[in-house]
Protein backbone atom coordinates (compact mmCIF):
# COMPACT_ATOMS: atom_id res chain seq x y z
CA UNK A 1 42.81 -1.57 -25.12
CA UNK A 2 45.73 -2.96 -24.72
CA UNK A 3 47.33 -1.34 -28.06
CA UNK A 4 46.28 1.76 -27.11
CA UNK A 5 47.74 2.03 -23.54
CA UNK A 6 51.15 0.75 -25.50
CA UNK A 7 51.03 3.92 -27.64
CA UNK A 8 50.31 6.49 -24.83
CA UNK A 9 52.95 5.20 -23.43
CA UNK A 10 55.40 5.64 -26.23
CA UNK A 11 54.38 8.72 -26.81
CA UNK A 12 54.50 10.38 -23.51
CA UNK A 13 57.80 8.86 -23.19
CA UNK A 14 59.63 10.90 -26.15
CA UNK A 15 58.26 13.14 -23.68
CA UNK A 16 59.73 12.86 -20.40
CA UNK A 17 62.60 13.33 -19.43
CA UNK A 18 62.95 10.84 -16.64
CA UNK A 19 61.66 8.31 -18.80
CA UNK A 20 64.48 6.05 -19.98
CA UNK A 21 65.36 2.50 -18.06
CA UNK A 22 66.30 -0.69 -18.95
CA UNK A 23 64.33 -3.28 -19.90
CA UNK A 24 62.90 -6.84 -17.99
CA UNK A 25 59.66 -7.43 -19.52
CA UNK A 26 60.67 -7.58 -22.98
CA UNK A 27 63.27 -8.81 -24.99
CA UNK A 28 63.98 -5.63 -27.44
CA UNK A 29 64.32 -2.72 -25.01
CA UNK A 30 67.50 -0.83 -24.99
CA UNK A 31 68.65 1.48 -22.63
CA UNK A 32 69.84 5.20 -23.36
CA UNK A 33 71.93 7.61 -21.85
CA UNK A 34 70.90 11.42 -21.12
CA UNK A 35 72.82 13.50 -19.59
CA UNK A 36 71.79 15.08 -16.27
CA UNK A 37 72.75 18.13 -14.39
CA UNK A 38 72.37 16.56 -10.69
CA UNK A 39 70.93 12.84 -10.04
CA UNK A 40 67.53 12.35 -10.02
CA UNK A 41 65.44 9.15 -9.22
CA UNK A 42 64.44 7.48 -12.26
CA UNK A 43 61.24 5.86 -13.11
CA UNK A 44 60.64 2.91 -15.04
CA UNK A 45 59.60 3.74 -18.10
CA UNK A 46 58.60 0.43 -20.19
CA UNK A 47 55.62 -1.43 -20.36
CA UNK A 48 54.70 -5.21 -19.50
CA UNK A 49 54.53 -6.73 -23.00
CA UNK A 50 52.71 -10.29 -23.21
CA UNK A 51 53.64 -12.14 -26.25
CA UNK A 52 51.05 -12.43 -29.28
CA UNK A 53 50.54 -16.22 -28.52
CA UNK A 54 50.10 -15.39 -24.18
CA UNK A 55 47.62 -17.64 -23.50
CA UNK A 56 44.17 -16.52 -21.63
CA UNK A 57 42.36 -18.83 -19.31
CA UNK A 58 41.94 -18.57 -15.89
CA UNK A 59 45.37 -18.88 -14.44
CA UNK A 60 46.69 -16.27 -16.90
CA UNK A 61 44.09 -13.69 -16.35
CA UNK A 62 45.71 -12.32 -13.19
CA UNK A 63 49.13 -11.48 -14.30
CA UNK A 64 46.81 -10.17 -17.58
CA UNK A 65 45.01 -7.54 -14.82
CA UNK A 66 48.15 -7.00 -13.89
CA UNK A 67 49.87 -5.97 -16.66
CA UNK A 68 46.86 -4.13 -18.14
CA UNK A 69 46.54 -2.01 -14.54
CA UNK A 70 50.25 -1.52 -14.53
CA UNK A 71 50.64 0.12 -18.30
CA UNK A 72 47.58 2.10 -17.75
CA UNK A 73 49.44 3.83 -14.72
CA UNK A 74 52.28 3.94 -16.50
CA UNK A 75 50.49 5.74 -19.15
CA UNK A 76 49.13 8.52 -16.64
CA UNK A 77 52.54 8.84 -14.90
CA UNK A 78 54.41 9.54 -18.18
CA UNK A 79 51.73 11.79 -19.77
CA UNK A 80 51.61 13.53 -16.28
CA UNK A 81 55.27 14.07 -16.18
CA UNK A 82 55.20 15.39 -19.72
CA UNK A 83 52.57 18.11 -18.59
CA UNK A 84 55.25 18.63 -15.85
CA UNK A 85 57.87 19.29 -17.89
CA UNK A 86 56.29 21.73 -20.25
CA UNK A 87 55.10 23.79 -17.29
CA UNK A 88 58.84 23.71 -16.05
CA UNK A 89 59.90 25.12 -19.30
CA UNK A 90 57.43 28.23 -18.97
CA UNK A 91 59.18 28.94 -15.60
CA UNK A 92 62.64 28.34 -15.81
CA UNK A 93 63.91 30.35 -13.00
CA UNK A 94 61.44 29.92 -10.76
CA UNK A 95 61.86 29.17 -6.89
CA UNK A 96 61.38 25.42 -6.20
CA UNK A 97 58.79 26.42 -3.07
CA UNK A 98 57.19 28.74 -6.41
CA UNK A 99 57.26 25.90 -8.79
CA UNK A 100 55.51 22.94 -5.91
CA UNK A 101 52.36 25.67 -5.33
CA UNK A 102 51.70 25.64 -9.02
CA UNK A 103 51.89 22.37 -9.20
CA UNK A 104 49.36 21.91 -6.48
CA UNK A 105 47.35 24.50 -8.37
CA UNK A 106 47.38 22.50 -11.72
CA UNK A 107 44.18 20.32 -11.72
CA UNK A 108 45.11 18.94 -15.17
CA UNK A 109 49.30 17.96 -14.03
CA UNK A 110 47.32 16.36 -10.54
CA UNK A 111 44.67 14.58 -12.45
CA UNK A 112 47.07 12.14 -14.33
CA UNK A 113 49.76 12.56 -11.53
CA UNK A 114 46.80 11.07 -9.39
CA UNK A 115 45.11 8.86 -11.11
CA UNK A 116 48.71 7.02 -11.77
CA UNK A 117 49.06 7.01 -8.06
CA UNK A 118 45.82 5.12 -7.40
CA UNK A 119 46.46 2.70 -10.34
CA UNK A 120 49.77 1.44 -8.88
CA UNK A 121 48.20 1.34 -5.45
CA UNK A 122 45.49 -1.12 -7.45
CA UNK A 123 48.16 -2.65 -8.96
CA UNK A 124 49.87 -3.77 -5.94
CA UNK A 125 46.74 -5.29 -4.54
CA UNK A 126 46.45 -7.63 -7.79
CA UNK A 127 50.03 -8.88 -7.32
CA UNK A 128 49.71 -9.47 -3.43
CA UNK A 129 46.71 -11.41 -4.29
CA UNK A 130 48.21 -13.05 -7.16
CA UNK A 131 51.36 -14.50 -4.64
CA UNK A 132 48.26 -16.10 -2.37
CA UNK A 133 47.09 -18.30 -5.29
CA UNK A 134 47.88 -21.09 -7.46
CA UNK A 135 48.72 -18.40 -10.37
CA UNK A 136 52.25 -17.88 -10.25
CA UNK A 137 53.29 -19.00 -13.56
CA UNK A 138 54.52 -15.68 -14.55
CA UNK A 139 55.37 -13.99 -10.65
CA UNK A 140 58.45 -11.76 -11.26
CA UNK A 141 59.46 -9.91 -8.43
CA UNK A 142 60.57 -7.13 -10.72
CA UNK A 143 56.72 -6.27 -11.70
CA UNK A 144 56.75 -4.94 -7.51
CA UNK A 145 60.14 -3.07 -7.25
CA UNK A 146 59.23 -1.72 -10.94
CA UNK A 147 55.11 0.03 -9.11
CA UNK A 148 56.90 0.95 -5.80
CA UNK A 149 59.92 2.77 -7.70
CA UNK A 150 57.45 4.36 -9.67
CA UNK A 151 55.19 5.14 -6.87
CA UNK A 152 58.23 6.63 -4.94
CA UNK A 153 59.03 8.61 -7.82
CA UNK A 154 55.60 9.78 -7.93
CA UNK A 155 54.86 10.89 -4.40
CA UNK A 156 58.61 12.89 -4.38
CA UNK A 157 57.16 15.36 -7.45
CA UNK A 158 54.19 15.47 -4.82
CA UNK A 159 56.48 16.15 -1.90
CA UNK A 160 54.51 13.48 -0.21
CA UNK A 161 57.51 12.94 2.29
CA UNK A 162 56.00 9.80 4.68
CA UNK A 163 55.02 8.15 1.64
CA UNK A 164 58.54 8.45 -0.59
CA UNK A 165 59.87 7.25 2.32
CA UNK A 166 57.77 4.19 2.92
CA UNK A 167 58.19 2.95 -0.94
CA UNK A 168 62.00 3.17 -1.19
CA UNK A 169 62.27 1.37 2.07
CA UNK A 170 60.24 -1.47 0.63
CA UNK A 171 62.04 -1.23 -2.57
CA UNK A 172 64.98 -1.88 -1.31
CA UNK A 173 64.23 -4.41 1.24
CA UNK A 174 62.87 -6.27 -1.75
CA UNK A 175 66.10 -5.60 -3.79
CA UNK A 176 67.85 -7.19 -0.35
CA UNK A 177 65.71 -9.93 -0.55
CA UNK A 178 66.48 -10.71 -3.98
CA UNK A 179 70.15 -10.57 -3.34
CA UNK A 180 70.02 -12.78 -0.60
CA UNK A 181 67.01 -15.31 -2.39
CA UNK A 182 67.61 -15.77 -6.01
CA UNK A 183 70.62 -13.43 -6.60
CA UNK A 184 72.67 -16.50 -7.14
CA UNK A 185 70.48 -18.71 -8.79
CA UNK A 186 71.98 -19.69 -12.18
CA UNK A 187 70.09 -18.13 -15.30
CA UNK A 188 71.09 -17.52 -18.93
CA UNK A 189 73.71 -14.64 -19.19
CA UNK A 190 71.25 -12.02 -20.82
CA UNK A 191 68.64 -12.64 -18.39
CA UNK A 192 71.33 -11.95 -15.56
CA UNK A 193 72.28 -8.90 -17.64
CA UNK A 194 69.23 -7.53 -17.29
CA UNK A 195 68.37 -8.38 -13.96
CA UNK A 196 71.18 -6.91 -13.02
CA UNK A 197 70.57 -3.47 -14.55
CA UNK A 198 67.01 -3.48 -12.35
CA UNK A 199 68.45 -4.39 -9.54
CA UNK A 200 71.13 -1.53 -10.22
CA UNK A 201 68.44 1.41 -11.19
CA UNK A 202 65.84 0.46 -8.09
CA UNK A 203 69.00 -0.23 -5.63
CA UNK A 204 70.09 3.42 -6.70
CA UNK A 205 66.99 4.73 -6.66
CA UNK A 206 66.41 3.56 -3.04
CA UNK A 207 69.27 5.08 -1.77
CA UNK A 208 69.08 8.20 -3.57
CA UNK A 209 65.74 9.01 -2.89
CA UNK A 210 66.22 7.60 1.01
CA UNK A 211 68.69 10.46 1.17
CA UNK A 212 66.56 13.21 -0.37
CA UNK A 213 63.84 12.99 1.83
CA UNK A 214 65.25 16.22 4.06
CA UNK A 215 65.48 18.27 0.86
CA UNK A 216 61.44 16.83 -0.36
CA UNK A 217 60.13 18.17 3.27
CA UNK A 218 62.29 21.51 3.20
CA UNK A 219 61.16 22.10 -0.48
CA UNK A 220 57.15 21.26 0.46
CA UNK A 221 57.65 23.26 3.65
């Protein structure tokens, strides 16, 4: 199961076009530039990888739910957004008010769109109970500001203004917490490297999407 949520993923990723971020749950991501005619919020784009010798027992299996509910969202998000973008393409001069009613319209674009939304929702509740046991072996804060970025992301292609809102502000209260918590912990240099980056993409993210929430609301008007 696992296998196969990996290679939706990949695929839909070649995909998307919002799909490229840098890496913190494995060690060979790279990151890649595209070029961009405005700025847009980003989504994260890779999936938890566990390690072939991860073991399973009781203490593991919650950061396994986890990671399986997480790249299964993932999975719907990206193929979602792909089914967005070819739709796009079809109307390339179309009104932004035009192009939000079709997308309501679309009951394939909605279904993954969706169902992503609820996974991450699901995905949430695992990690809140996960911090309120004894299982925090593997707790990365990242695996939270990674589902509410992407959740963000998600409900500003829905024009769901209250809820954009609410998910950057908690994204980057947890970025603020980080700062101000572990931010100066000491940790090898390519860990900080890449800690860094995340903090950078979902600190951006925050504020960029914080400050398009008049334009989501005119657009969904």
């Amino acid at each position: 199961a696992t296998a196969a949520v990996s290679s939706m993923s990949t695929a839909a990723t070649t995909a998307a076009s919002t799909a490229t971020t840098p890496g913190a749950f494995d060690e060979d991501n790279s990151s890649h530039e595209e070029e961009e005619e405005e700025p847009e919020v980003t989504m994260y784009s890779n999936p938890i990888q566990l390690p072939p010798d991860y073991p399973v027992n009781q203490e593991t299996c919650t950061f396994l739910s986890t990671s399986i509910t997480f790249n299964l969202a993932l999975a719907n998000h990206l193929y979602g957004l792909e089914l967005w973008e070819q739709l796009l393409q079809q109307k390339p001069h179309e009104e932004p008010s035009k192009i939000f009613k079709t997308l309501k319209s679309n009951s394939c674009i909605l279904k993954y769109l969706h169902g992503a939304g609820k996974l991450y929702e699901y995905t949430i509740r695992l990690e809140r109970a996960r911090s309120k046991s004894s299982a925090m072996s593997r707790r990365s804060p990242f695996v939270l500001m990674a589902i509410l970025n992407n959740l963000g992301q998600l409900h500003s292609i829905l024009h769901n203004t209250v809820l954009t809102k609410k998910c950057f502000q908690q994204l980057q209260s947890a970025v603020m917490c980080w700062l101000q918590m572990e931010g100066l912990q000491s940790s090898s240099n390519n860990k900080r490297s890449r800690n860094q980056e995340l903090i950078q993409l979902f600190l951006e993210n925050s504020m960029l999407a914080l400050q398009m929430v008049p334009q989501i609301t005119a657009a969904a008007a």
